[in-house]
N, C-alpha and C. Protein backbone atom coordinates (compact mmCIF):
# COMPACT_ATOMS: atom_id res chain seq x y z
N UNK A 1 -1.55 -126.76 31.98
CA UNK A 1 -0.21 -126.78 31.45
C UNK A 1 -0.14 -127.84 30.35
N UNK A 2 0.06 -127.37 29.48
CA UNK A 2 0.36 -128.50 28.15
C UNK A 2 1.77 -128.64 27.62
N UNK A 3 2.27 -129.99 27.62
CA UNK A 3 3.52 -130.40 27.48
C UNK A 3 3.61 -131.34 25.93
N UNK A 4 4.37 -131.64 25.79
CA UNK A 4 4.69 -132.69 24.30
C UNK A 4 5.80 -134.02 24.50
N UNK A 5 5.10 -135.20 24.23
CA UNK A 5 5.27 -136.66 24.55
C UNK A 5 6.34 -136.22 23.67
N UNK A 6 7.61 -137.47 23.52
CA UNK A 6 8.67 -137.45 22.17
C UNK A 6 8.70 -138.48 22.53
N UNK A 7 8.74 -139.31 21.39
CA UNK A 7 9.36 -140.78 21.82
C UNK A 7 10.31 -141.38 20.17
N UNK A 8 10.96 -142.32 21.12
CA UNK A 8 11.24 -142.89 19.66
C UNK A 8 11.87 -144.15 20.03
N UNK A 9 11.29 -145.40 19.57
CA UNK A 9 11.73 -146.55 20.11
C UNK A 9 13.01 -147.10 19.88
N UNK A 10 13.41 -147.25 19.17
CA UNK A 10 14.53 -148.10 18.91
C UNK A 10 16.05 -147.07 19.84
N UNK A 11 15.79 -145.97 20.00
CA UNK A 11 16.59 -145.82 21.70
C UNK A 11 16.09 -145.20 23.10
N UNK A 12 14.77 -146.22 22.72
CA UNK A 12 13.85 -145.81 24.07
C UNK A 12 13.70 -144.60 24.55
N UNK A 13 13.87 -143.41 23.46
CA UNK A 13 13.95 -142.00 23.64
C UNK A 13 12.17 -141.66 24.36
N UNK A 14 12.00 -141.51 25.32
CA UNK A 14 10.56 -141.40 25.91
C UNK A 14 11.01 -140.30 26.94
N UNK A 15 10.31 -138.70 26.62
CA UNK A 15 10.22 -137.70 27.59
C UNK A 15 9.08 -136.40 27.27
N UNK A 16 8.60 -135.81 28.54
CA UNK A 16 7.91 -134.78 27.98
C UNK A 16 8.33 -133.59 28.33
N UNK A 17 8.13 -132.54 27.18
CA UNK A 17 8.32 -131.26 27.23
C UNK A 17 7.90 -130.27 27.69
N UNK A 18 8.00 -129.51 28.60
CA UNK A 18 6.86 -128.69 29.05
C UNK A 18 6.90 -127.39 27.51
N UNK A 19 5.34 -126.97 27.28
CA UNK A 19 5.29 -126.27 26.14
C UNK A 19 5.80 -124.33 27.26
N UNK A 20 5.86 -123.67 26.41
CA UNK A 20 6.29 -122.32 27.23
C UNK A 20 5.20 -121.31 26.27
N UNK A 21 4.27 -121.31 26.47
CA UNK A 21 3.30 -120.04 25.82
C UNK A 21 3.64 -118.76 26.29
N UNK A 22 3.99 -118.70 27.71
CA UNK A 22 4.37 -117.41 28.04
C UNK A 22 5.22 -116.54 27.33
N UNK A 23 6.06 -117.39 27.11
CA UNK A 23 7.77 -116.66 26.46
C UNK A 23 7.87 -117.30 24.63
N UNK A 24 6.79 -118.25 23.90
CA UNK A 24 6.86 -118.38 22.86
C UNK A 24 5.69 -118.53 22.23
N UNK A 25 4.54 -117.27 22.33
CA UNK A 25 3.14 -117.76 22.40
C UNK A 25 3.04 -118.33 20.62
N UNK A 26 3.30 -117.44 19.37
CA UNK A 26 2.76 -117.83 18.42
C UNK A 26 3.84 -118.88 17.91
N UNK A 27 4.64 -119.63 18.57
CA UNK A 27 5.94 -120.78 17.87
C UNK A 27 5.06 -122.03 18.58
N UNK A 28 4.52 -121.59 20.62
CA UNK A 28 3.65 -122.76 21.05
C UNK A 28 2.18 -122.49 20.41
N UNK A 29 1.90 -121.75 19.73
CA UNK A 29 0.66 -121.99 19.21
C UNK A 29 0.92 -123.12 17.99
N UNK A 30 1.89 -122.73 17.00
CA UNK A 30 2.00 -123.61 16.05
C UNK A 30 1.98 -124.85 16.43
N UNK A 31 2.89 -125.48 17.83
CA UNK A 31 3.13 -126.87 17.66
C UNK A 31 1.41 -127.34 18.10
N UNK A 32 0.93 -126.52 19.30
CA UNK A 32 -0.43 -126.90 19.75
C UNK A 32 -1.31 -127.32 18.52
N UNK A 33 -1.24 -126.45 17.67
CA UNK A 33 -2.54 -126.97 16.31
C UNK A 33 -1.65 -127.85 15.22
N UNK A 34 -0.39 -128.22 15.35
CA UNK A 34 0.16 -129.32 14.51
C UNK A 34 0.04 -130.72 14.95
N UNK A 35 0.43 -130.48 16.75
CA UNK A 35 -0.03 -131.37 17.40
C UNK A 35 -1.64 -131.98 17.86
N UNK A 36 -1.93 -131.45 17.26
CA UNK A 36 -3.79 -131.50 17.32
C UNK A 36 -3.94 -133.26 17.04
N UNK A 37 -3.05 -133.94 16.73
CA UNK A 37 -3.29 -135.31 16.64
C UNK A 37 -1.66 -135.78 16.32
N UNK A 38 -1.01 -136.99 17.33
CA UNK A 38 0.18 -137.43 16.95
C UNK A 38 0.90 -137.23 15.76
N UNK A 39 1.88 -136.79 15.86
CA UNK A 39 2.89 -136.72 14.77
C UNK A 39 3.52 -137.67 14.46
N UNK A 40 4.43 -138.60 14.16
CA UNK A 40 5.29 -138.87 13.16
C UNK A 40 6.59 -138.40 12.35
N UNK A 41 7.44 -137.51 12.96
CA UNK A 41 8.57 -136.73 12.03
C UNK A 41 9.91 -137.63 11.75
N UNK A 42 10.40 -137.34 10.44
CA UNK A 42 11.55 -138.19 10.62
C UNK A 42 12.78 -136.96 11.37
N UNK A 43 13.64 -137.55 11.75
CA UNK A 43 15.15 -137.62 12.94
C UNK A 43 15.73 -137.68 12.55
N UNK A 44 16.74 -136.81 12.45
CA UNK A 44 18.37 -137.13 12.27
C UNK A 44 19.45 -135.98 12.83
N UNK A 45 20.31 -136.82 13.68
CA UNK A 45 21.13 -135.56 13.66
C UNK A 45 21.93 -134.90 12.89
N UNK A 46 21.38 -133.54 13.17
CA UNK A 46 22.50 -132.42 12.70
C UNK A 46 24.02 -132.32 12.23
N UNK A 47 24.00 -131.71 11.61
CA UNK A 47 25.31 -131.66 10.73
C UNK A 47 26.16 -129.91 11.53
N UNK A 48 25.16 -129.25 11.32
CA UNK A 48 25.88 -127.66 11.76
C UNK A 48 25.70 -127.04 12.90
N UNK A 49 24.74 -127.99 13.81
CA UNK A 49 24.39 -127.31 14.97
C UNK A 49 24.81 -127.82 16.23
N UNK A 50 25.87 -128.97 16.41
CA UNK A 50 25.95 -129.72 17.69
C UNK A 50 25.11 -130.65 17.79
N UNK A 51 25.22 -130.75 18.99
CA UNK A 51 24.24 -131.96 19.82
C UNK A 51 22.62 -131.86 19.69
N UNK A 52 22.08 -132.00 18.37
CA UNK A 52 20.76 -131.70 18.25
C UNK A 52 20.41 -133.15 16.88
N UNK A 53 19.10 -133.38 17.57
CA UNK A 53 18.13 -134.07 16.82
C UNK A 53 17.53 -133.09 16.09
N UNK A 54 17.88 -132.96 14.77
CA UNK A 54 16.40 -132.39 13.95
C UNK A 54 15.63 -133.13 13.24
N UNK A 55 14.47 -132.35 13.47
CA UNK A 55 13.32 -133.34 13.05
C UNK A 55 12.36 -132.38 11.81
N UNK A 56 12.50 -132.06 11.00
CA UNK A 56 12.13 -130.92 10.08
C UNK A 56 10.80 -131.88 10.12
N UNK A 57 9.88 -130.69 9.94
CA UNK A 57 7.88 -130.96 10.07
C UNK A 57 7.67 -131.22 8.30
N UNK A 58 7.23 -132.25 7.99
CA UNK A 58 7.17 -132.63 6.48
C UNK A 58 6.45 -131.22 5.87
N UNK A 59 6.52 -131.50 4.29
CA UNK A 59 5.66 -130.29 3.51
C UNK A 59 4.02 -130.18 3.41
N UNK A 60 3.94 -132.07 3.21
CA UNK A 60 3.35 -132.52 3.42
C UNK A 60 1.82 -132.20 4.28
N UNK A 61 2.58 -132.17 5.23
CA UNK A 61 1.77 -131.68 7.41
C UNK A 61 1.75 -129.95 6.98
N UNK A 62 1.73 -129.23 6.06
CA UNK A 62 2.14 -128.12 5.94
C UNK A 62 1.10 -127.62 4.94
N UNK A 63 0.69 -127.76 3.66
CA UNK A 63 0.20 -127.73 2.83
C UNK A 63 -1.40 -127.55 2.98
N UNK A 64 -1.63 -126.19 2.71
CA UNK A 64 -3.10 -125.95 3.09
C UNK A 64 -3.41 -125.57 4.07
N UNK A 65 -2.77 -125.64 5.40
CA UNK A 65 -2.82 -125.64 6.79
C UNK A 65 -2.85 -124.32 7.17
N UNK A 66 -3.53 -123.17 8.12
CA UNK A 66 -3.64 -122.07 8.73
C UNK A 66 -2.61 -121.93 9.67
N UNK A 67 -2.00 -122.99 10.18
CA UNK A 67 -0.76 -122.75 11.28
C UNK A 67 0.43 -122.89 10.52
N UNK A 68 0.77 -122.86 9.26
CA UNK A 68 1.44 -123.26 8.58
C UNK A 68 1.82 -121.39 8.02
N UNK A 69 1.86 -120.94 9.07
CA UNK A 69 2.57 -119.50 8.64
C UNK A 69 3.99 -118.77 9.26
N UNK A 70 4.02 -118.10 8.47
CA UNK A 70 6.11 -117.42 8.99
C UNK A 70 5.59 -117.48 10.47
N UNK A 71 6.60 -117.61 11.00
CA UNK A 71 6.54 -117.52 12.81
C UNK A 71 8.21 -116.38 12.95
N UNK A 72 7.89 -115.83 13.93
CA UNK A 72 8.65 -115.00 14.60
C UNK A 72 9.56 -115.30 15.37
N UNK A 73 10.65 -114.57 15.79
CA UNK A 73 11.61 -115.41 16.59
C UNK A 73 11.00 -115.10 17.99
N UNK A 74 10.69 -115.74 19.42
CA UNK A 74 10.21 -115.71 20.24
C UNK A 74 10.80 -116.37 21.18
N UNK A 75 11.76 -116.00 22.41
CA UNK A 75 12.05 -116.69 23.55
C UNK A 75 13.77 -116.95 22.68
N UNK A 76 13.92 -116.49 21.51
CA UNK A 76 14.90 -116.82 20.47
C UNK A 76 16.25 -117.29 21.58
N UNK A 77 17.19 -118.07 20.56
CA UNK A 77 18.35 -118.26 20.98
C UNK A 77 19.27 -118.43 19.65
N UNK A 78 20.22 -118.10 19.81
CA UNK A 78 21.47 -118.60 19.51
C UNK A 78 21.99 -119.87 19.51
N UNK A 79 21.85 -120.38 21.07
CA UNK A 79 23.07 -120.88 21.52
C UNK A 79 22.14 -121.89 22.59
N UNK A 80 21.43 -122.65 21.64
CA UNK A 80 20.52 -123.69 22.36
C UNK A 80 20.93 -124.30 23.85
N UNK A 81 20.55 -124.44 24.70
CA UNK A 81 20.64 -125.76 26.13
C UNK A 81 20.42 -126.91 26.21
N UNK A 82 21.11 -128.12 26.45
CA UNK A 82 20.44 -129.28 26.85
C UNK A 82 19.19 -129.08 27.22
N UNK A 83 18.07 -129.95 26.87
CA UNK A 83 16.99 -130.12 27.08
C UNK A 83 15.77 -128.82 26.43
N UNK A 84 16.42 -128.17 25.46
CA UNK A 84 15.38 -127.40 25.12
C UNK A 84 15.25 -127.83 23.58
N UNK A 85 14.07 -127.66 23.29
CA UNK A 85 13.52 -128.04 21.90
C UNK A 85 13.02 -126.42 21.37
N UNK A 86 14.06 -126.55 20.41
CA UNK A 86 13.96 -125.07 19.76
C UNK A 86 13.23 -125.32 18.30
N UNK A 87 12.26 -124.52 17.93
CA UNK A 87 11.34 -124.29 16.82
C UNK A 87 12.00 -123.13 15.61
N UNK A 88 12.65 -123.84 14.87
CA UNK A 88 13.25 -122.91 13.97
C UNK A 88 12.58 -123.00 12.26
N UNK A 89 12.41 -121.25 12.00
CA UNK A 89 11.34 -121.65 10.97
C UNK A 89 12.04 -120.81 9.78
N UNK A 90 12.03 -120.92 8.97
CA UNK A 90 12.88 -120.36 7.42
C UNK A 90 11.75 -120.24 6.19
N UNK A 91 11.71 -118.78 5.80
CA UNK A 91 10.82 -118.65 5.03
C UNK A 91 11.21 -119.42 3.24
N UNK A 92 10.46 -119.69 2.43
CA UNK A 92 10.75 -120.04 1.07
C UNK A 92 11.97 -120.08 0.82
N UNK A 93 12.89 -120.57 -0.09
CA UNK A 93 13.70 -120.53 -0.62
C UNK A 93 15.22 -119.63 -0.09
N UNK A 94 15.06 -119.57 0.98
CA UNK A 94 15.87 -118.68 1.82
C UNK A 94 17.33 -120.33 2.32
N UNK A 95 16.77 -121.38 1.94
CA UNK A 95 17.47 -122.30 2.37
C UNK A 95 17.47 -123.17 0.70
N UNK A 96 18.74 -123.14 -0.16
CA UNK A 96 19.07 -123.56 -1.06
C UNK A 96 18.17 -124.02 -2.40
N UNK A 97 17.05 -122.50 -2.29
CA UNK A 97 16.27 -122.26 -2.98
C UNK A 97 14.76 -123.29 -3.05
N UNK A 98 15.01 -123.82 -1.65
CA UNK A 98 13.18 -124.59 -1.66
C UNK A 98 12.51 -124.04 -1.86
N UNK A 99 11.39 -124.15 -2.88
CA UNK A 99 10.39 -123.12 -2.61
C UNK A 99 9.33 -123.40 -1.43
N UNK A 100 9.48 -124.23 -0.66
CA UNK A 100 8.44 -124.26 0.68
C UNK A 100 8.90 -123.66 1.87
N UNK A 101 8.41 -123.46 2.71
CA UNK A 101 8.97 -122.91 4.02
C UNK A 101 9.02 -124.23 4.93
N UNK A 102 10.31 -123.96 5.58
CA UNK A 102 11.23 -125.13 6.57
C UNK A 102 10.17 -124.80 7.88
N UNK A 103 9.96 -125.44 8.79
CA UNK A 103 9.79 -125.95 10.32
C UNK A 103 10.36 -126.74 10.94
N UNK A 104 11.09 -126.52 11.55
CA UNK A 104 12.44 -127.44 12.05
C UNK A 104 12.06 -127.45 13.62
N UNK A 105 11.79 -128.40 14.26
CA UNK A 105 11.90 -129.27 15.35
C UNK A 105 13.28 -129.68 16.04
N UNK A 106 13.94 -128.77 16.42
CA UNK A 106 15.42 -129.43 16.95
C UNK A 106 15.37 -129.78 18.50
N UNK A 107 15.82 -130.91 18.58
CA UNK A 107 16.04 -131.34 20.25
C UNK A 107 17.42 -131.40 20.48
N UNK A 108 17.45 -130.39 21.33
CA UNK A 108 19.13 -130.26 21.82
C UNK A 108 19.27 -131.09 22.99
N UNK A 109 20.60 -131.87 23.21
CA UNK A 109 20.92 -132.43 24.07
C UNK A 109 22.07 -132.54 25.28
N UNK A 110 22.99 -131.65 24.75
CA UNK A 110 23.98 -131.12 25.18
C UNK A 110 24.89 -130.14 25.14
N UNK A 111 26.08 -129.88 25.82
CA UNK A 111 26.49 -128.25 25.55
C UNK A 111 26.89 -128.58 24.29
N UNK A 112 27.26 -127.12 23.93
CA UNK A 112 28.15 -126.72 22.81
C UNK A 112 27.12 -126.22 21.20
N UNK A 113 26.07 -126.40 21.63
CA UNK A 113 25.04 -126.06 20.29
C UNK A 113 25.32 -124.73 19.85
N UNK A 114 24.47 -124.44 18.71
CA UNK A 114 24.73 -123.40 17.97
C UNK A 114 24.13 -123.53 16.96
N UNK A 115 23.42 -122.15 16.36
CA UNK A 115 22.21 -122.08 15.18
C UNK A 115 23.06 -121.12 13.87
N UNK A 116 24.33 -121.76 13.95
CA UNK A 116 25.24 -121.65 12.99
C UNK A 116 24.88 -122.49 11.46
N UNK A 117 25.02 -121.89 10.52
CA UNK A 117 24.42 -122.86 9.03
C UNK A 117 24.98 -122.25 8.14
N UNK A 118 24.92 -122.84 6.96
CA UNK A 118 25.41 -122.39 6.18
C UNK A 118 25.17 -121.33 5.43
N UNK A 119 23.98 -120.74 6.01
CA UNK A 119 23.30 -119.85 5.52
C UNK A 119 23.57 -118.60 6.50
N UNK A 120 23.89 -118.75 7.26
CA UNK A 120 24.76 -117.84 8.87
C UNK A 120 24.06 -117.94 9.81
N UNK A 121 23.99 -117.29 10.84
CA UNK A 121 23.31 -117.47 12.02
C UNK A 121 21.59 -117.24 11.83
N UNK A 122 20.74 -117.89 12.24
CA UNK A 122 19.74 -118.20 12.48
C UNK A 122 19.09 -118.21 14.10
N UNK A 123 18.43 -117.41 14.46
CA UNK A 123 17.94 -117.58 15.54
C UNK A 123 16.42 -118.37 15.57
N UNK A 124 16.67 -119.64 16.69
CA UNK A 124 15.36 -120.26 16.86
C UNK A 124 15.05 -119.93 17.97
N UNK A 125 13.66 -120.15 18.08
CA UNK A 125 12.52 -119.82 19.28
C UNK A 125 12.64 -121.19 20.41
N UNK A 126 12.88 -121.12 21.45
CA UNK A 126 12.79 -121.95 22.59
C UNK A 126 11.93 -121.92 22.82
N UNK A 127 10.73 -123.29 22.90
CA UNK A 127 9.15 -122.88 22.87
C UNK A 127 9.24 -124.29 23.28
N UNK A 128 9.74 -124.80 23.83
CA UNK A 128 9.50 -125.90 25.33
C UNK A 128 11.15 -126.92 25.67
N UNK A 129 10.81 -127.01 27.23
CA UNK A 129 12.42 -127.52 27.90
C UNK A 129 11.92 -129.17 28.06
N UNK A 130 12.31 -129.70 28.05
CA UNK A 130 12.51 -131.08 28.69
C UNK A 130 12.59 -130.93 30.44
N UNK A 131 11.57 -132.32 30.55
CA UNK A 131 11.65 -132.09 32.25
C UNK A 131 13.23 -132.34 32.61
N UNK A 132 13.25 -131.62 33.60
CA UNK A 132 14.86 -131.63 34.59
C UNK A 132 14.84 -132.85 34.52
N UNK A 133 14.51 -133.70 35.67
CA UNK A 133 14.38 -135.10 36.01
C UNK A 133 14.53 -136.08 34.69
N UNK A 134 14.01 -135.75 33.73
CA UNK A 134 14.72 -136.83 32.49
C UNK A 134 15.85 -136.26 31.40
N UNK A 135 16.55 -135.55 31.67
CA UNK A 135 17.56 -134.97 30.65
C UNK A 135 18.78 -135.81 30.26
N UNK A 136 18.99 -136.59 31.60
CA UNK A 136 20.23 -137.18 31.03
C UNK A 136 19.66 -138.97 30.38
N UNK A 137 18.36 -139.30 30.42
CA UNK A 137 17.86 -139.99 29.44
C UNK A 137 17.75 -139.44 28.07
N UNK A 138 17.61 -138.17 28.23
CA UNK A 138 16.92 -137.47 26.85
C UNK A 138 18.41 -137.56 26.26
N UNK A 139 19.54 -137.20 26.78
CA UNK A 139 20.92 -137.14 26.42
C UNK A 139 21.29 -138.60 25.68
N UNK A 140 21.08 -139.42 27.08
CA UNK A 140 21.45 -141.23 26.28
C UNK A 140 21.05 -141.44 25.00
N UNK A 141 19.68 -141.09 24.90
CA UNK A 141 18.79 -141.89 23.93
C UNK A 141 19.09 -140.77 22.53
N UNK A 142 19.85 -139.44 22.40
CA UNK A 142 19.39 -139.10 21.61
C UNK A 142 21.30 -139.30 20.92
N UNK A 143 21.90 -139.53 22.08
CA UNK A 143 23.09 -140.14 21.49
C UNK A 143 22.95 -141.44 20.52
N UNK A 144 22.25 -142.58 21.54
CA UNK A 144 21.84 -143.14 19.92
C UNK A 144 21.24 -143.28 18.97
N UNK A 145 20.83 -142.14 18.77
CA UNK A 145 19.91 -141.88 17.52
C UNK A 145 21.21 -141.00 17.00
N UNK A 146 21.92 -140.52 17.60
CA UNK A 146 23.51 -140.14 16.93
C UNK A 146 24.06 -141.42 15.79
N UNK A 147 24.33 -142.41 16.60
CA UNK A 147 25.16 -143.52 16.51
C UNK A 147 24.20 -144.27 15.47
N UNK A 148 23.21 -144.46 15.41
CA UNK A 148 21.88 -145.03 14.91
C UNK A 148 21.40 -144.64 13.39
N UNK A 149 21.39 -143.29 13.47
CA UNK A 149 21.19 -142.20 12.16
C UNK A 149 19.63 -142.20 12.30
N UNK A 150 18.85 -141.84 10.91
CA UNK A 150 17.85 -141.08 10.89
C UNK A 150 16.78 -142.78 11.29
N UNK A 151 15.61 -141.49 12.12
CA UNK A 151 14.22 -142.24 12.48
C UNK A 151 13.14 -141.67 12.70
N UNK A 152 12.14 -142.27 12.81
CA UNK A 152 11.05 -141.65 13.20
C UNK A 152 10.90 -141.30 14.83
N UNK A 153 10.16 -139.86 15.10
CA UNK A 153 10.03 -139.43 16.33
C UNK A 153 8.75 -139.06 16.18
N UNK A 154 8.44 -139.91 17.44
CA UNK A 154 6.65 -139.08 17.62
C UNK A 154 6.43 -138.29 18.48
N UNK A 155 5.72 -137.64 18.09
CA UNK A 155 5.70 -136.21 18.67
C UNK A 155 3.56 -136.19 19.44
N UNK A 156 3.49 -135.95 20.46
CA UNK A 156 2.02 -135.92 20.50
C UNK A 156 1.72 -134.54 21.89
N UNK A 157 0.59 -134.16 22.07
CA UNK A 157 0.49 -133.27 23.42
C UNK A 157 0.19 -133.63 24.54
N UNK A 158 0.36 -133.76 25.69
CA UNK A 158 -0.01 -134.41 26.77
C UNK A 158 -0.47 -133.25 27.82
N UNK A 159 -2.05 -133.18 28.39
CA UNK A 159 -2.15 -131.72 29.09
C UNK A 159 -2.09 -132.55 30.64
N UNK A 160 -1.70 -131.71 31.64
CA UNK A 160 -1.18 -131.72 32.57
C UNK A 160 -2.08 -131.55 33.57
């Protein structure tokens, strides 16, 4: 079973994710070969989606890369849950004419989410939950990264 560390110090945000291959095989394939060595993403919360940390995957981490392809909606949602980290991916310029393709890392933390944008509804792939047992840490800490504004989140794999 392979899961994903998150941490982020300055609000002691520390939990792991269980990954879901079953129900999001090619969204958990992507993070598996991105995660192939600690990440680094910058954080900030959301503007259109609720209670979510996004953490968009640089262009950077992207460029040249074989996992660095359109992904499918898989395990999709709408209407994210506390504790699930949804993988939302947007091809080229489909988002205010970037020409790169988006990978978005969102950590939801509480009710009321939604993959509402300005661009209209968007469905992301649920492709790993937060353990039960730490959610309402995952909640605290990602409130202050609310209150806090943008940071770095590390992201790494931890197998089980």
């Amino acid at each position: 079973m392979t899961s994903i560390s998150i941490t982020e110090s300055r609000s002691k945000l520390s939990v792991t994710a269980q990954l879901l291959p079953e129900k999001a095989p090619e969204n958990a394939a992507f993070l598996i070969a991105y995660l192939a060595t600690p990440r680094v993403v910058p954080g900030i919360h959301a503007m259109w989606t609720g209670p979510e940390i996004s953490c968009p995957v640089p262009s950077a981490d992207l460029e040249g890369e074989a996992y660095a392809k359109p992904l499918p909606a898989e395990n999709a949602t709408l209407t994210p849950q506390p504790g699930d980290i949804v993988l939302s991916y947007l091809p080229p310029r489909i988002w205010g004419g970037n020409p790169n393709a988006i990978f978005d890392i969102g950590l939801y933390y509480g009710q009321g989410a939604r993959l509402l944008f300005p661009i209209g509804w968007l469905a992301g792939s649920v492709v790993a939950q937060v353990r039960t047992d730490q959610r309402d840490q995952f909640a605290a800490a990602c409130g202050i990264i609310r209150r806090n504004g943008a940071c770095d989140i590390t992201f790494s794999l931890v197998e089980a």
